[in-house]
N, C-alpha and C. Protein backbone atom coordinates (compact mmCIF):
# COMPACT_ATOMS: atom_id res chain seq x y z
N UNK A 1 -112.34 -120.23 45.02
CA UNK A 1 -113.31 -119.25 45.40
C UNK A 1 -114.70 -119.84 45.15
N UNK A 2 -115.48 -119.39 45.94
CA UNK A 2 -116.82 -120.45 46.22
C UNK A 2 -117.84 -119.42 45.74
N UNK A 3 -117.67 -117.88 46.38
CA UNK A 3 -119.10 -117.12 46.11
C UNK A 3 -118.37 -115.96 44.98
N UNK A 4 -118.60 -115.77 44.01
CA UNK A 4 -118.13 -114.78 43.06
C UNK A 4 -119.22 -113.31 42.83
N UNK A 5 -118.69 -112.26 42.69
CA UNK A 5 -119.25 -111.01 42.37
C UNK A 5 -119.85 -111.75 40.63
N UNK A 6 -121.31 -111.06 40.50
CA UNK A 6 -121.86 -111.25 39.19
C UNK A 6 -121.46 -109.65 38.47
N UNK A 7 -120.95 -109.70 37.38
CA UNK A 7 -120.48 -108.71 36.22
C UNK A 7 -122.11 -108.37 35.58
N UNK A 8 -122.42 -107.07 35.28
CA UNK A 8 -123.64 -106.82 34.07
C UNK A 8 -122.61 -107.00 32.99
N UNK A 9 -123.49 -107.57 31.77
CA UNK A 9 -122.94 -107.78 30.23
C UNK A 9 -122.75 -107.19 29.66
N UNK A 10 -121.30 -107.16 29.35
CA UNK A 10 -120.86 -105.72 28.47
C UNK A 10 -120.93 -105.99 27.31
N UNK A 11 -120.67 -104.78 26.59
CA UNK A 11 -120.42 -104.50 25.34
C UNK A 11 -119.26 -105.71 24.49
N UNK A 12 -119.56 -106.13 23.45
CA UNK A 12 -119.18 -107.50 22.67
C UNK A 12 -118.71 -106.91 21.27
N UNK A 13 -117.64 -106.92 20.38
CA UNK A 13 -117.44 -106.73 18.85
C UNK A 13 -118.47 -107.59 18.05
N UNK A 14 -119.75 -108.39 19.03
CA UNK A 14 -120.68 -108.67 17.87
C UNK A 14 -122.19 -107.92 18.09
N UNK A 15 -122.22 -107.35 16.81
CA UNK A 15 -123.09 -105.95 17.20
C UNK A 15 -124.38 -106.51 17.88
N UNK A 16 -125.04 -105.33 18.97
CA UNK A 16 -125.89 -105.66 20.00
C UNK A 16 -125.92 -106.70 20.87
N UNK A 17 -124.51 -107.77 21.02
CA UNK A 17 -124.57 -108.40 22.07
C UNK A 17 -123.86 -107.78 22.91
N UNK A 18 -124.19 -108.50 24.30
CA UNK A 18 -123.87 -108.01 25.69
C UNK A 18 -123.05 -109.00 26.16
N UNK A 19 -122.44 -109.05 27.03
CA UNK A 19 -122.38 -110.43 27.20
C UNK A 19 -121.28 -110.40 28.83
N UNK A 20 -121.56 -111.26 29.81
CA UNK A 20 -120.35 -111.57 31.30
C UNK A 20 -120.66 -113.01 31.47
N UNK A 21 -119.16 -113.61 31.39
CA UNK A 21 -119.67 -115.00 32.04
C UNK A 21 -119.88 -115.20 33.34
N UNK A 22 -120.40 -116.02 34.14
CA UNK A 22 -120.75 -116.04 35.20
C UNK A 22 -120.15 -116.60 35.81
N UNK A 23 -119.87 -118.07 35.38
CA UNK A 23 -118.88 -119.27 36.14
C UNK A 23 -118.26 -120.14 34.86
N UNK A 24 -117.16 -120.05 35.09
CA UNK A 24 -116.69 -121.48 34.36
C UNK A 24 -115.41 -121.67 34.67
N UNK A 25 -114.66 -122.87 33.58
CA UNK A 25 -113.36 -123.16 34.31
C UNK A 25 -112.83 -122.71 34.97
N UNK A 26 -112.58 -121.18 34.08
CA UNK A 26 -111.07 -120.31 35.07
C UNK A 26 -111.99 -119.82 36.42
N UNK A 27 -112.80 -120.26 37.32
CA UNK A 27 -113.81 -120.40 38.19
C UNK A 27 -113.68 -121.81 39.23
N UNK A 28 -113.25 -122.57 38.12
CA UNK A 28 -112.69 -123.78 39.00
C UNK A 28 -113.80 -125.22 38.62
N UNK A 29 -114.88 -124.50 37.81
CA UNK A 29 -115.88 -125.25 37.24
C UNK A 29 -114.69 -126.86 36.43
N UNK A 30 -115.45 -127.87 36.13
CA UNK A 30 -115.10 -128.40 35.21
C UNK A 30 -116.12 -128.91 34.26
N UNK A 31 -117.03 -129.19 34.26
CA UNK A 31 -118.31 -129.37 33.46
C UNK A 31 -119.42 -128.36 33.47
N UNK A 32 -119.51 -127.45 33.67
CA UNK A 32 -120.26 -126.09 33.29
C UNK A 32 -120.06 -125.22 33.14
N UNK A 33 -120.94 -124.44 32.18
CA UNK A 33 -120.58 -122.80 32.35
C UNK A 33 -121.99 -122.16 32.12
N UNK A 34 -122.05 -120.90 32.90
CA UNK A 34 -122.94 -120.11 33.01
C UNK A 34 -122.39 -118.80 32.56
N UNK A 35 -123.79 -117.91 31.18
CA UNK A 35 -123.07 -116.60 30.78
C UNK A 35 -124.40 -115.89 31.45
N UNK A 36 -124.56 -114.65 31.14
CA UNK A 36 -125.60 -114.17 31.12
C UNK A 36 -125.14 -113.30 29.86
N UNK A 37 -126.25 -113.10 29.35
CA UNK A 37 -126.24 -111.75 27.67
C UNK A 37 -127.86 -110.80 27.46
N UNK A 38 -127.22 -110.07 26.83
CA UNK A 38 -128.13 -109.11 26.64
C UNK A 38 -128.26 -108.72 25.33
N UNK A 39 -129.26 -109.18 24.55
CA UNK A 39 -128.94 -108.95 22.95
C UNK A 39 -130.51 -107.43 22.94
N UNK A 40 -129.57 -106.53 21.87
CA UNK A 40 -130.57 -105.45 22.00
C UNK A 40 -131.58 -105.61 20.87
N UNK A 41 -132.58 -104.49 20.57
CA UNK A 41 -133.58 -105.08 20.26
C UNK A 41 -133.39 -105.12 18.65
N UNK A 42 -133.47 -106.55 17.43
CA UNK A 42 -133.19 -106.70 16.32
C UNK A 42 -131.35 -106.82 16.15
N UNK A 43 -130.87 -107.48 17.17
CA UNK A 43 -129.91 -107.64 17.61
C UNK A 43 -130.09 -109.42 17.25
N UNK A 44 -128.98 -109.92 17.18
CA UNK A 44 -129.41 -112.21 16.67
C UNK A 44 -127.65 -112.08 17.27
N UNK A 45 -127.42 -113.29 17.86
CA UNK A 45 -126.47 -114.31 17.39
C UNK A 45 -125.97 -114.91 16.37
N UNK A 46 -124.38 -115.39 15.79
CA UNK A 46 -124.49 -115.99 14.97
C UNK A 46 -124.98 -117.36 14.60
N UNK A 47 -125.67 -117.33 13.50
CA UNK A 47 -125.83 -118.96 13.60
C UNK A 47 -124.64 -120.05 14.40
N UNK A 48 -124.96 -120.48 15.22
CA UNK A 48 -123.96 -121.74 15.52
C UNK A 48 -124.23 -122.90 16.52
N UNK A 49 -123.33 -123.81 16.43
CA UNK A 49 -123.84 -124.81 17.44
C UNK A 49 -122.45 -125.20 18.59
N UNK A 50 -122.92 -125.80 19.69
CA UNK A 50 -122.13 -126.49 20.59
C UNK A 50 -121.77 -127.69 20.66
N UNK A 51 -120.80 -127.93 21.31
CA UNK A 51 -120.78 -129.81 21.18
C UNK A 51 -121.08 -130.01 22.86
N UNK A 52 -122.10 -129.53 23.25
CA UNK A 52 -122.58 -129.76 24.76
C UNK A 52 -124.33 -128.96 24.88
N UNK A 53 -124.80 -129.48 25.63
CA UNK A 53 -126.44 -129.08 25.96
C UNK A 53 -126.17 -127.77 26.26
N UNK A 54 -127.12 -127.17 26.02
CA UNK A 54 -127.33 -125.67 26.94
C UNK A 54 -128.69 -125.55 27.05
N UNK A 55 -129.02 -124.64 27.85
CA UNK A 55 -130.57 -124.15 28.51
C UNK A 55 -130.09 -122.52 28.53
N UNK A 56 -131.12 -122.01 27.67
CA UNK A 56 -131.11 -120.81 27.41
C UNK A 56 -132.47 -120.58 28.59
N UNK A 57 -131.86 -119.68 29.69
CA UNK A 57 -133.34 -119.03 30.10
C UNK A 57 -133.70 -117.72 29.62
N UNK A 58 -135.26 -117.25 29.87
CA UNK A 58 -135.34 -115.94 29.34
C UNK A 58 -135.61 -115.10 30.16
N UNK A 59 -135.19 -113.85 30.68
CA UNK A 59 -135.52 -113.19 32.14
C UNK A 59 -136.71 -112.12 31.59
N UNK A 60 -136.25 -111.33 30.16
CA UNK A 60 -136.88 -110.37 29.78
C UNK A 60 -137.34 -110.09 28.18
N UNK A 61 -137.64 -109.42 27.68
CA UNK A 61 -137.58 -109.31 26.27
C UNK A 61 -138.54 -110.36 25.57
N UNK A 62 -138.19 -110.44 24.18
CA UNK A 62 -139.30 -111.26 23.03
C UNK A 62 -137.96 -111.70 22.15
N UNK A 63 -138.07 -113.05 22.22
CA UNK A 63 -136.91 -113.47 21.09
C UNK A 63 -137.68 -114.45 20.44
N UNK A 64 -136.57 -114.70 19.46
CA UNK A 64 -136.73 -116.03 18.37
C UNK A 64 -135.84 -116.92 18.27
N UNK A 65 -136.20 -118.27 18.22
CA UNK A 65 -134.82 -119.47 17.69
C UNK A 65 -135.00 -119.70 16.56
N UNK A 66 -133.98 -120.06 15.94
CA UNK A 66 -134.27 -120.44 14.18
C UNK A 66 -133.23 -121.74 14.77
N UNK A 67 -134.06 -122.73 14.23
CA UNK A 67 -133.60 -123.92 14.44
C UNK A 67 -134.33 -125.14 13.90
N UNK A 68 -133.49 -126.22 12.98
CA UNK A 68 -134.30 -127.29 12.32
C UNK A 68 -134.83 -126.31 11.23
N UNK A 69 -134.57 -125.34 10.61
CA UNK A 69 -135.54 -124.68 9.48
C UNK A 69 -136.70 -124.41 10.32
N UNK A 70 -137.16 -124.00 11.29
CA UNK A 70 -138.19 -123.36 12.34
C UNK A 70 -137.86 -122.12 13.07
N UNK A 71 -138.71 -121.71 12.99
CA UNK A 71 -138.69 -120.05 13.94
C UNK A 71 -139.75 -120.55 15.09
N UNK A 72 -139.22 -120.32 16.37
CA UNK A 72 -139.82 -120.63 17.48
C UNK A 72 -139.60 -119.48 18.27
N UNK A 73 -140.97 -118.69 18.49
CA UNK A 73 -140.91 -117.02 19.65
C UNK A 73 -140.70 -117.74 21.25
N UNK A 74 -140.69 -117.20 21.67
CA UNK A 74 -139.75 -117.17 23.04
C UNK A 74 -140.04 -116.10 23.76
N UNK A 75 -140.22 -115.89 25.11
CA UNK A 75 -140.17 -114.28 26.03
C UNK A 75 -139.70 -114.99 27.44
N UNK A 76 -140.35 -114.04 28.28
CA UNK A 76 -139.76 -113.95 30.25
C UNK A 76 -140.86 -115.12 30.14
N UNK A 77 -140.21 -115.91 31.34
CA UNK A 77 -140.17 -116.75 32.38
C UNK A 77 -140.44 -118.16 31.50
N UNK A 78 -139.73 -118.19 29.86
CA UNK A 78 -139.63 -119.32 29.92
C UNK A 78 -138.16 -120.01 28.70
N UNK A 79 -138.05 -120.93 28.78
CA UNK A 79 -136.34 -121.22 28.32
C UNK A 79 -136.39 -121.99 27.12
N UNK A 80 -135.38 -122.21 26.47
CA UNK A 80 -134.89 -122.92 25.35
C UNK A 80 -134.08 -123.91 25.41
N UNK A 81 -134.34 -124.82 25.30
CA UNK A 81 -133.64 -126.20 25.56
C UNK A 81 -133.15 -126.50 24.58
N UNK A 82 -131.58 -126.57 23.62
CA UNK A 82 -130.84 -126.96 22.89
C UNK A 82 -129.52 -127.74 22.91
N UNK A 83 -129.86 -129.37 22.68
CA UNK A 83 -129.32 -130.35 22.17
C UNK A 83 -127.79 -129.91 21.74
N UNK A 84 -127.21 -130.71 22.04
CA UNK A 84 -125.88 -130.40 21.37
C UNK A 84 -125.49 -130.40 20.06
N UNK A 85 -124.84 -129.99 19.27
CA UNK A 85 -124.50 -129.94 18.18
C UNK A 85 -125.51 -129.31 17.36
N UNK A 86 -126.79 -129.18 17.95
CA UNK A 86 -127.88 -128.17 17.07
C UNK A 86 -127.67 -126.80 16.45
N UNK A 87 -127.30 -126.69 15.31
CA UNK A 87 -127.41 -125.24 14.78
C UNK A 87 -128.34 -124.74 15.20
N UNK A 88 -128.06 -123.68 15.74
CA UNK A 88 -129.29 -122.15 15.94
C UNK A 88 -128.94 -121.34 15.85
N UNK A 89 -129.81 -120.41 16.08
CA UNK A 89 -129.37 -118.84 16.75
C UNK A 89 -130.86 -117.97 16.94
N UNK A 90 -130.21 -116.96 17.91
CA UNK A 90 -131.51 -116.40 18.52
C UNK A 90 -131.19 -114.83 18.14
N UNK A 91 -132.66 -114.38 18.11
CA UNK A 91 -132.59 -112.89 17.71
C UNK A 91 -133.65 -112.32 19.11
N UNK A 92 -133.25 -111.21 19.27
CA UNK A 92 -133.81 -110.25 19.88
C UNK A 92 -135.15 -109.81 18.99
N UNK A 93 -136.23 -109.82 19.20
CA UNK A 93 -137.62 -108.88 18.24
C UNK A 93 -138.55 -108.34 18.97
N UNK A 94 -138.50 -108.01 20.00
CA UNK A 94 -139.48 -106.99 20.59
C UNK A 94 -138.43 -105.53 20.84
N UNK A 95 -139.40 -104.70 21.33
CA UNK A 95 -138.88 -103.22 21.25
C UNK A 95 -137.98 -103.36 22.66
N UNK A 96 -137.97 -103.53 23.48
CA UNK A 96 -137.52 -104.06 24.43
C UNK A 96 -135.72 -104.78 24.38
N UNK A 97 -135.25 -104.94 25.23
CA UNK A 97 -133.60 -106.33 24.95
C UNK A 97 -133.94 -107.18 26.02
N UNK A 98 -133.60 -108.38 24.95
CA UNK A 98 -133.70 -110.01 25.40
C UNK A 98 -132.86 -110.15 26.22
N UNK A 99 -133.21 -110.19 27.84
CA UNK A 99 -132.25 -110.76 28.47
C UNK A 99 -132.01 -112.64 29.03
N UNK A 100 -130.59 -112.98 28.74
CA UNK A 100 -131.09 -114.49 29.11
C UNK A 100 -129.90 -115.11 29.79
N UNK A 101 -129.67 -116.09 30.20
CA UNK A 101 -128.78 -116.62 30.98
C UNK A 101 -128.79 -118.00 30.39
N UNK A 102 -126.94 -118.01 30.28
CA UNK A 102 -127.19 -119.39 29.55
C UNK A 102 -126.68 -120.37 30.06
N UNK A 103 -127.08 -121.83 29.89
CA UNK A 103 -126.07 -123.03 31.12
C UNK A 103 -125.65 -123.85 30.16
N UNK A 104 -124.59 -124.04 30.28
CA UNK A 104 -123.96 -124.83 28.88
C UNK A 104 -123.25 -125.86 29.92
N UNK A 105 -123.48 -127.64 29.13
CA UNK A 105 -122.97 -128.84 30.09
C UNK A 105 -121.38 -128.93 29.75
N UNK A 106 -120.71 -127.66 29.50
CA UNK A 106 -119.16 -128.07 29.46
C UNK A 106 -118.50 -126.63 29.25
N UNK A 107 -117.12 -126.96 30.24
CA UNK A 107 -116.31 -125.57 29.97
C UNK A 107 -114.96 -125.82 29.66
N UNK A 108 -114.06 -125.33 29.24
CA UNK A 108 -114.59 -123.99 28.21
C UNK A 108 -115.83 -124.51 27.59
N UNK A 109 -116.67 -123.41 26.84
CA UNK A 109 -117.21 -123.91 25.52
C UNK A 109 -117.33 -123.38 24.80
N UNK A 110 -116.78 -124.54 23.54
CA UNK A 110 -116.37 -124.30 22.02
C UNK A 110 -117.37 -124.12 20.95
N UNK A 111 -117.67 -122.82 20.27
CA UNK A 111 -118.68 -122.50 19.27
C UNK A 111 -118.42 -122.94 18.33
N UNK A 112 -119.13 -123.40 17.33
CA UNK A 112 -118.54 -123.75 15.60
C UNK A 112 -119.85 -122.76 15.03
N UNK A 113 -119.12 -122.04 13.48
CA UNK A 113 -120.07 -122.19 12.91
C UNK A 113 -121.18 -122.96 11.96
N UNK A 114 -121.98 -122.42 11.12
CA UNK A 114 -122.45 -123.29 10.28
C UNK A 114 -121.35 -124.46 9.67
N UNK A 115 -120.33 -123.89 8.83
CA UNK A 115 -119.01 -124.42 7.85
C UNK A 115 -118.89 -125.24 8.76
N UNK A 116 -118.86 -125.26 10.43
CA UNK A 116 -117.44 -126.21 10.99
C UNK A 116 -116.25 -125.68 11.97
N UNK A 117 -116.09 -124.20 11.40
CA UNK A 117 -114.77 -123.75 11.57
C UNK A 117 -115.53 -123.20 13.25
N UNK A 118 -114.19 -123.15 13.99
CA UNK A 118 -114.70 -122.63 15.16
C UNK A 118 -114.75 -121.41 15.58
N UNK A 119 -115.44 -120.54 16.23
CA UNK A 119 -116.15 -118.97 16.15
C UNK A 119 -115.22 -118.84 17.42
N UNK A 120 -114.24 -118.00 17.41
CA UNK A 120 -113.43 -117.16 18.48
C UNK A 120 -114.23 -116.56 19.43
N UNK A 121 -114.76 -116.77 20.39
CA UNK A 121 -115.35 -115.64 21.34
C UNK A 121 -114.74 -114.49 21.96
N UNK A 122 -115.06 -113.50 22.17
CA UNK A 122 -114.57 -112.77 22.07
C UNK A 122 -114.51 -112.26 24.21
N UNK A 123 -114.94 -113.23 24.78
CA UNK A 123 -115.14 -113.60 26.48
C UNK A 123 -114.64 -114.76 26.83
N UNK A 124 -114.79 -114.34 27.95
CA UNK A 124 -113.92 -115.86 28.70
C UNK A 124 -115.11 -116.86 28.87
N UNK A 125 -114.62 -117.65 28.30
CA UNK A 125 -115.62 -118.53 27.89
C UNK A 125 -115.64 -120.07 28.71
């Protein structure tokens, strides 16, 4: 299948995320994946990292990266470029929800947390 219906981001067991993937393997992808998410407002990710690049874009909202021991703000129309294996995580902080779309250079893809151990997603990933 070549043109796919886009899903809005549902509801996630990690509080205030949203979350639909867009494309990946089970898509037919083999080196990418695209999510889109919706974190609400004072809503974060868990800390964690990838073992592949991603480009976080930002469509809407006011966020933050905590990354390298740095807090870096973030809003619409511009993105986050994170290195592989980089611990981060992003929070939602305006009154508003952070919407963003994410492109990750490999699918599936596998979260770790801080420890190592790997973070179950709870989407098709």
């Amino acid at each position: 299948m070549y043109v796919i219906d886009q899903s809005i981001p549902e509801a996630t067991p990690i509080a205030g995320v949203a979350h639909a993937t867009w494309a990946s393997a089970s898509d037919g992808l083999t080196q990418l994946s695209v999510w889109r998410q919706t974190l609400a407002p004072g809503a974060a990710t868990p800390p964690h990292s990838h073992a592949c690049d991603e480009v976080v874009l930002c469509h809407a909202g006011a966020g933050e990266l905590h990354i390298d021991g740095e807090v870096q703000r973030f809003g619409a129309g511009q993105s986050v470029v994170l290195p592989r294996e980089k611990l981060h995580q992003l929070f939602s902080v305006g009154a508003t929800p952070l919407e963003l779309t994410g492109v990750f250079g490999q699918t599936p893809v596998p979260v770790r947390l801080p420890d190592g151990q790997a973070l179950e997603l709870p989407w098709r990933s």
